[in-house]
Protein backbone atom coordinates (compact mmCIF):
# COMPACT_ATOMS: atom_id res chain seq x y z
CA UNK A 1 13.10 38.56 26.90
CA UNK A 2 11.15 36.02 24.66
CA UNK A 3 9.23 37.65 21.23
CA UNK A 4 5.92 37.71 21.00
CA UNK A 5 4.78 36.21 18.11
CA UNK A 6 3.64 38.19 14.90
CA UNK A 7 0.19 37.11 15.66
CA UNK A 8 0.26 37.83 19.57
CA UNK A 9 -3.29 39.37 20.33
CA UNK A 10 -5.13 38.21 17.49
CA UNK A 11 -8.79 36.55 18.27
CA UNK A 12 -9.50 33.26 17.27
CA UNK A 13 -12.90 32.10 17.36
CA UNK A 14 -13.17 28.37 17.95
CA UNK A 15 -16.29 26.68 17.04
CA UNK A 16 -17.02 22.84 17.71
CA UNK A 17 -19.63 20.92 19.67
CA UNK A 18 -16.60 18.40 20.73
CA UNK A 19 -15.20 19.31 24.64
CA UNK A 20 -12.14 17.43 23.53
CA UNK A 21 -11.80 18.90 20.39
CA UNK A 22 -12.44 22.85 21.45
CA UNK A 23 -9.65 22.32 24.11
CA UNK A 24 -6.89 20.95 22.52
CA UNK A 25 -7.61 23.61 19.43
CA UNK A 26 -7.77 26.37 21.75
CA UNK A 27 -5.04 25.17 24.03
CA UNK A 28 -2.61 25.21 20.81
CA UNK A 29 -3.57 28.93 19.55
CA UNK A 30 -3.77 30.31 23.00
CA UNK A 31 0.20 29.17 23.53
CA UNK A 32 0.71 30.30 20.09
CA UNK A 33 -0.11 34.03 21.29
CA UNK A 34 -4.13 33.80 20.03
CA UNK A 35 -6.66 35.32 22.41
CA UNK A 36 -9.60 32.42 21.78
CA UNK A 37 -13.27 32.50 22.31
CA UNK A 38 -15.45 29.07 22.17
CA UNK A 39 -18.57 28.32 21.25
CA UNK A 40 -20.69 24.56 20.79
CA UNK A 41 -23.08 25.20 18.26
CA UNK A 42 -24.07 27.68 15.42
CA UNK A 43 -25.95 30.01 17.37
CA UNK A 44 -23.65 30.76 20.31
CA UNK A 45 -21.07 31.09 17.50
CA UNK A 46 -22.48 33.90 15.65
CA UNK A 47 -23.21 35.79 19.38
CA UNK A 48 -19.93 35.29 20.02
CA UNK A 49 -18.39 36.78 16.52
CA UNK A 50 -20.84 39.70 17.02
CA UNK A 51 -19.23 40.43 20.41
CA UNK A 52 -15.73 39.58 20.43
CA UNK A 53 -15.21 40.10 16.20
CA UNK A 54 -12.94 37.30 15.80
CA UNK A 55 -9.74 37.76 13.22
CA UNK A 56 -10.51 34.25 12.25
CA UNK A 57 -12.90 31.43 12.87
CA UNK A 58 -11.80 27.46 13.28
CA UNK A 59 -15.53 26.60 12.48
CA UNK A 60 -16.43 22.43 12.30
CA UNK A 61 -19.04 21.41 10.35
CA UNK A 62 -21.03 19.43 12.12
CA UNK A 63 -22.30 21.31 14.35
CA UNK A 64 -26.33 20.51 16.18
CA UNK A 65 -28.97 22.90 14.57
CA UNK A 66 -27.25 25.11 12.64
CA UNK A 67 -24.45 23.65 10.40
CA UNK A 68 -21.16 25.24 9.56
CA UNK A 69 -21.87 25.64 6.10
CA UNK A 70 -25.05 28.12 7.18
CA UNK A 71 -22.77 29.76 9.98
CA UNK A 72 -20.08 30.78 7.58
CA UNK A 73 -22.56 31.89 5.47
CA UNK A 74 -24.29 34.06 8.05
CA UNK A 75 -20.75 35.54 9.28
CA UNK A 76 -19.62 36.33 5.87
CA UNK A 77 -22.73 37.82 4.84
CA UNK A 78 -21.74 40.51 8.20
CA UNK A 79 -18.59 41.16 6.87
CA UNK A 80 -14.93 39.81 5.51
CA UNK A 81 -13.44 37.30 7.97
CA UNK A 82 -10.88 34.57 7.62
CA UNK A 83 -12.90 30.93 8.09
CA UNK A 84 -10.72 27.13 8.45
CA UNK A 85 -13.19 24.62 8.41
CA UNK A 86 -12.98 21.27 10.75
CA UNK A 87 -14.64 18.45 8.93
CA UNK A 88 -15.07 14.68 9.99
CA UNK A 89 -17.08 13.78 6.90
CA UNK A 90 -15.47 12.19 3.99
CA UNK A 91 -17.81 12.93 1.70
CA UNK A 92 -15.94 15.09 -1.50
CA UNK A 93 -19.11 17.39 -1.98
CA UNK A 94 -19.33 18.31 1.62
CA UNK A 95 -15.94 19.43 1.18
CA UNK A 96 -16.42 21.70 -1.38
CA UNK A 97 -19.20 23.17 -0.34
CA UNK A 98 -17.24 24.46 2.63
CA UNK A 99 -14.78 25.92 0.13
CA UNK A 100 -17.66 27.00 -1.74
CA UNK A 101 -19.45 29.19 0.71
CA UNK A 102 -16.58 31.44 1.00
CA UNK A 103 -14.04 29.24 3.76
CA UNK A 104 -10.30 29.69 2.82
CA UNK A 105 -9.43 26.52 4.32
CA UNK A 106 -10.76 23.34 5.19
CA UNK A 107 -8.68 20.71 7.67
CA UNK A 108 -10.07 16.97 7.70
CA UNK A 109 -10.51 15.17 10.80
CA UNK A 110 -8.56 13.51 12.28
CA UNK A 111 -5.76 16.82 12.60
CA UNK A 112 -2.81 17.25 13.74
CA UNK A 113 -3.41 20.68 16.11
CA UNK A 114 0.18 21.96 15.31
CA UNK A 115 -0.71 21.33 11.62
CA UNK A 116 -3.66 23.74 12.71
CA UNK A 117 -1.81 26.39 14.05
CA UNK A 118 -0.07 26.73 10.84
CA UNK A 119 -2.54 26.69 8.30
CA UNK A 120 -4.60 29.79 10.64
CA UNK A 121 -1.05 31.60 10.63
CA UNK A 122 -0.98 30.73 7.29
CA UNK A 123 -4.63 32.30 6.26
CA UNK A 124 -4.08 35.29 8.94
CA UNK A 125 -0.59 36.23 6.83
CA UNK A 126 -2.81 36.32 3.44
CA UNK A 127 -5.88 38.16 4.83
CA UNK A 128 -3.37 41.25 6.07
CA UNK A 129 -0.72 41.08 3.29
CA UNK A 130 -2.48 39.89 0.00
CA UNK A 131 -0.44 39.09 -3.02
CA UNK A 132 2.18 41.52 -4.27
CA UNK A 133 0.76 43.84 -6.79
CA UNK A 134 0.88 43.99 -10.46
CA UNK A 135 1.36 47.33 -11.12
CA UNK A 136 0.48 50.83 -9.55
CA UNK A 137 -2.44 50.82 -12.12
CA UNK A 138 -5.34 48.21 -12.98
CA UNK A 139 -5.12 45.78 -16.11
CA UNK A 140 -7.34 45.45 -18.26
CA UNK A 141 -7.02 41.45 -19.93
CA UNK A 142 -10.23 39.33 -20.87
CA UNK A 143 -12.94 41.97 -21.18
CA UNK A 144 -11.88 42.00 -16.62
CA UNK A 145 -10.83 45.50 -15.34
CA UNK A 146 -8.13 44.28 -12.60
CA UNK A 147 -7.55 46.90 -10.07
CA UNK A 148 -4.51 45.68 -7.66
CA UNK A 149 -4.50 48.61 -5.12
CA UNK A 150 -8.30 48.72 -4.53
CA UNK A 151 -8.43 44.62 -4.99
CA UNK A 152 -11.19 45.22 -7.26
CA UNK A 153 -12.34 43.65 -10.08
CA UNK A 154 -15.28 44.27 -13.02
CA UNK A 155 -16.45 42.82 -15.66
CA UNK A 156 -18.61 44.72 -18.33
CA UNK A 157 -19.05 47.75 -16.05
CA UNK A 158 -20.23 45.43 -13.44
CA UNK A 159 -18.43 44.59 -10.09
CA UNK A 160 -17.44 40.84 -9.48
CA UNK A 161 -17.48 39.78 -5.82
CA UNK A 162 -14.37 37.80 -5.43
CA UNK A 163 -13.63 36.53 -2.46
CA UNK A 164 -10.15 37.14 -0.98
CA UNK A 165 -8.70 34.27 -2.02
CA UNK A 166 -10.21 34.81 -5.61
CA UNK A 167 -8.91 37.56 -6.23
CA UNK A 168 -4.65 36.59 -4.74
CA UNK A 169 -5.12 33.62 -7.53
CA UNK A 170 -6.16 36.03 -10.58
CA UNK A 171 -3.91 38.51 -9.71
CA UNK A 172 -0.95 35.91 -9.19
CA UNK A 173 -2.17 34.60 -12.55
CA UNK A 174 -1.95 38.05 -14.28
CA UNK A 175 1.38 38.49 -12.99
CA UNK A 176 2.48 35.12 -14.57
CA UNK A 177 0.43 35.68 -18.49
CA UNK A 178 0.81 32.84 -20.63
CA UNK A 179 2.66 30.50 -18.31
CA UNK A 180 1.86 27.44 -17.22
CA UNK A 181 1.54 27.33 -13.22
CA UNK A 182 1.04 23.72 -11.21
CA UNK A 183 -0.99 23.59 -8.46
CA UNK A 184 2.06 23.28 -5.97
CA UNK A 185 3.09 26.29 -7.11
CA UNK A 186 -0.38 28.19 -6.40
CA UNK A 187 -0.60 26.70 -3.29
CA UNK A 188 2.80 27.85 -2.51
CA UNK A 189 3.25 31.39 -3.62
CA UNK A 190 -1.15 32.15 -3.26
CA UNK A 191 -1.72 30.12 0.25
CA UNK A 192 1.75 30.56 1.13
CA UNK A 193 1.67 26.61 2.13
CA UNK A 194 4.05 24.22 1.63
CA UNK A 195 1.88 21.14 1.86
CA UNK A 196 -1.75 20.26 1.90
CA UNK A 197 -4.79 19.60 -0.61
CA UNK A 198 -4.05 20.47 -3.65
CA UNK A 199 -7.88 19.95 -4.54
CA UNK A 200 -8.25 23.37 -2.54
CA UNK A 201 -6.58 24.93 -5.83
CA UNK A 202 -8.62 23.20 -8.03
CA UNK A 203 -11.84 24.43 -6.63
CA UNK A 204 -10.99 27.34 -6.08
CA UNK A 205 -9.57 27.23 -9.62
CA UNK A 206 -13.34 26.25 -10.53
CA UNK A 207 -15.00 29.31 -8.21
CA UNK A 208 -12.67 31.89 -10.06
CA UNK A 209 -13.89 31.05 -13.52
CA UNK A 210 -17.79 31.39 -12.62
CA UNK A 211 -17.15 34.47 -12.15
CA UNK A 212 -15.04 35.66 -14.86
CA UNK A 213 -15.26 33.17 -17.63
CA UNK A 214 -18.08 34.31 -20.28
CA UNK A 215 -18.76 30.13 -20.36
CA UNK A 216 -17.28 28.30 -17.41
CA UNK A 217 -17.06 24.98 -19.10
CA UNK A 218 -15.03 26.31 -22.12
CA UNK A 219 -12.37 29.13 -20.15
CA UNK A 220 -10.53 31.22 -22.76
CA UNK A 221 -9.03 32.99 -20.01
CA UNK A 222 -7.95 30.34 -17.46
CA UNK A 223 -6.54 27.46 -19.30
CA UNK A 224 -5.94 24.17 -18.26
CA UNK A 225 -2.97 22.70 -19.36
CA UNK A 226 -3.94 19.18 -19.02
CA UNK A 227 -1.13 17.16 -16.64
CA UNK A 228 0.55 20.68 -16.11
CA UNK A 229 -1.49 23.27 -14.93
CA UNK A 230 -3.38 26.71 -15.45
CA UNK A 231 -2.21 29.33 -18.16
CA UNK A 232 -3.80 32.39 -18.52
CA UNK A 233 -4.20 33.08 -22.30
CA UNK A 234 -4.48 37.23 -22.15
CA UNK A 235 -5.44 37.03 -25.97
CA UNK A 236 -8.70 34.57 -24.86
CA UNK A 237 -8.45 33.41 -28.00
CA UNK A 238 -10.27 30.00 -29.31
CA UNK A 239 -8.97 27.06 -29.59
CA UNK A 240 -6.92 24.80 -26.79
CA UNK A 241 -7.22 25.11 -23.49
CA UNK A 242 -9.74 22.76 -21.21
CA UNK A 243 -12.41 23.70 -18.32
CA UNK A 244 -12.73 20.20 -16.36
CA UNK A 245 -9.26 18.68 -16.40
CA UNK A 246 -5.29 19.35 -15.67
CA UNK A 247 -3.17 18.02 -13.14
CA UNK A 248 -4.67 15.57 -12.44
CA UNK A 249 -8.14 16.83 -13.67
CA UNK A 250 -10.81 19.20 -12.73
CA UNK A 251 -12.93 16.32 -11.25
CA UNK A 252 -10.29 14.53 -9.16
CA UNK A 253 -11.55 13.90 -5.92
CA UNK A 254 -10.78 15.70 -2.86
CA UNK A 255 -8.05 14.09 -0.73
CA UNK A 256 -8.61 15.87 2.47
CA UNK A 257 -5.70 16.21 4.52
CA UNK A 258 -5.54 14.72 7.77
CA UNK A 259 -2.23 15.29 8.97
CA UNK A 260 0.49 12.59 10.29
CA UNK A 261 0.13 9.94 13.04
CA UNK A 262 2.06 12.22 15.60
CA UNK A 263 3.43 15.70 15.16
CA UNK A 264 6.66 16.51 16.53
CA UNK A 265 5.21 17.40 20.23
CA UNK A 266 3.85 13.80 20.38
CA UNK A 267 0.34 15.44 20.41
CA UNK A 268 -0.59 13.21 17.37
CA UNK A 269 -3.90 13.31 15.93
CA UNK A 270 -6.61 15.54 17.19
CA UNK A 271 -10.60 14.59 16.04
CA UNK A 272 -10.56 11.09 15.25
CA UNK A 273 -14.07 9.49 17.13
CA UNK A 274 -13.63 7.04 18.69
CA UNK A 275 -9.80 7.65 19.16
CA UNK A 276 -7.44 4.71 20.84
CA UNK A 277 -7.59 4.47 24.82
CA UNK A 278 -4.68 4.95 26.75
CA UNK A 279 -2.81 8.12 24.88
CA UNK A 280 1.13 7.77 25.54
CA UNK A 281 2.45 10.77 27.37
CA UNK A 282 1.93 14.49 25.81
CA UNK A 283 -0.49 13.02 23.56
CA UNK A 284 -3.79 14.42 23.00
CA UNK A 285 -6.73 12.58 25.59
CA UNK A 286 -9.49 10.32 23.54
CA UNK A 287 -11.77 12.47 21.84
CA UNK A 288 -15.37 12.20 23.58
CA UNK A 289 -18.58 12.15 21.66
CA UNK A 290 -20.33 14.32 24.67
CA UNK A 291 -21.26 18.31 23.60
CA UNK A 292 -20.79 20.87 26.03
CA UNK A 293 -22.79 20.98 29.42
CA UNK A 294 -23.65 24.50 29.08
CA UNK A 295 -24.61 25.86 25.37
CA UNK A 296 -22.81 29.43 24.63
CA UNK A 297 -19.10 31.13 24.33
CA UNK A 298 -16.74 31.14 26.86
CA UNK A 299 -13.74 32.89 26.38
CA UNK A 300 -10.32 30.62 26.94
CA UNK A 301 -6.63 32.58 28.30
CA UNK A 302 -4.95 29.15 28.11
CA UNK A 303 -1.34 28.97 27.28
């Protein structure tokens, strides 16, 4: 008898205005064990996470109406759920805004959909298991009051909203004190990927020091070691260290990651408009430009 997989049962909300798109992405998760819901546009989308409460939303960005920066907004503003943004736009700032708003991960069109499928199993293993603990009791380091257990954090007597991803990097950082940490390795051992963006790191790099950095621009307690890394300096004492900068530096552009020519299924590249007629076999159909006949959700048992 086959295993299910860990994930079997999950729901997956899949949100895009492209036919071709929402099938292929929901064909994928559905024979990866994912029970998906669609929707076409902002609206239907947060209907459908009010009735089904999705474990995670594949949310694109472009959506008509309502965009998919305002959607996650509105969803997280309901409560804590997992968000991969779809994004055709090359634009760096439209990036980060996703990133920004509160989305753990952002996938650039064109995709490859098994590339997809890993990076939600990916974000669904780190929104159940979080990062190992410090210690059985909080830290105190930086004027921050790091609780582990409660994955709570203050500042000054006053609470710090951190997202969930936040607060896996600080703690991972805590656990590490005074070394220096690349960005491969964050992404490895706090995403728990072995490839992608590594601009994801350094915004999120840049999101987690607005919130616990006394001056953001000058960090004494998330260093950049410039060409290296991060440190964090527990003393927070004067002196070297760099805001904008490191590997690379805090500016560099975002990359975007839009997966290989083909994937090992042959399904290739999923979201490029217009895409080459005439797919060879097992390959993903052109993506159309049409929306959905009928606005709404419609559950999908494919797979």
């Amino acid at each position: 008898m086959q295993t299910p997989p860990p994930d079997a049962g999950l729901r997956v909300l899949v949100v895009d205005d492209d036919l071709t798109v929402a099938e292929v992405v929901a064909g994928y998760l559905g024979r990866a064990g994912y029970e998906v819901t669609r929707a076409d546009d902002g609206a239907a989308a947060l209907e459908c996470a009010a009735r089904h409460r999705p474990d995670l939303v594949v949310l694109d960005l472009m959506l008509p109406g309502m965009d998919g920066l305002e959607v996650c907004r509105r969803l997280r503003a309901e409560g804590p759920v997992p968000v991969i943004m779809l994004t055709a736009r090359g634009d760096e700032d439209d990036r980060i805004l996703g990133l920004e708003v509160g989305a753990d991960d952002y996938v650039t069109k064109p995709f490859s959909p098994r590339e997809l499928v890993l990076r939600v199993e990916s974000v669904l293993r780190r929104s159940r298991t979080g990062p190992a603990a410090v210690s059985g009791a909080p830290v105190l380091v930086g004027g921050l009051r790091v609780d582990p257990a409660a994955r709570h954090v203050s500042k000054g007597g006053d609470d710090l909203a951190l997202t969930m991803r936040e607060f896996d990097l600080l703690v991972f950082l805590l656990r590490n004190p005074g070394r220096v940490v690349g960005r491969e390795e964050l992404m490895r051992e706090v995403w728990g990927w072995q490839f992608g963006d590594l601009s994801t790191v350094t915004v999120h790099i840049r999101r987690l020091r607005g919130k616990v950095e006394d001056d953001p621009a000058r960090p004494r307690l998330i260093r950049t070691v410039w060409g290296m890394g991060y440190r964090l300096d527990a003393g927070c004492d004067e002196g070297a260290g760099g805001g904008e900068g490191g590997e690379g530096g805090e500016g560099a552009g975002l990359t975007g990651y839009a997966g290989d020519a083909s994937d090992a299924s042959g399904a290739g590249v999923l979201g490029r408009r217009p895409m080459p007629p005439g797919p060879p076999d097992g390959s993903v159909p052109p993506a159309r430009t049409d929306r959905l006949d009928r606005p709404g959700c419609s559950a999908t048992a494919e797979g």
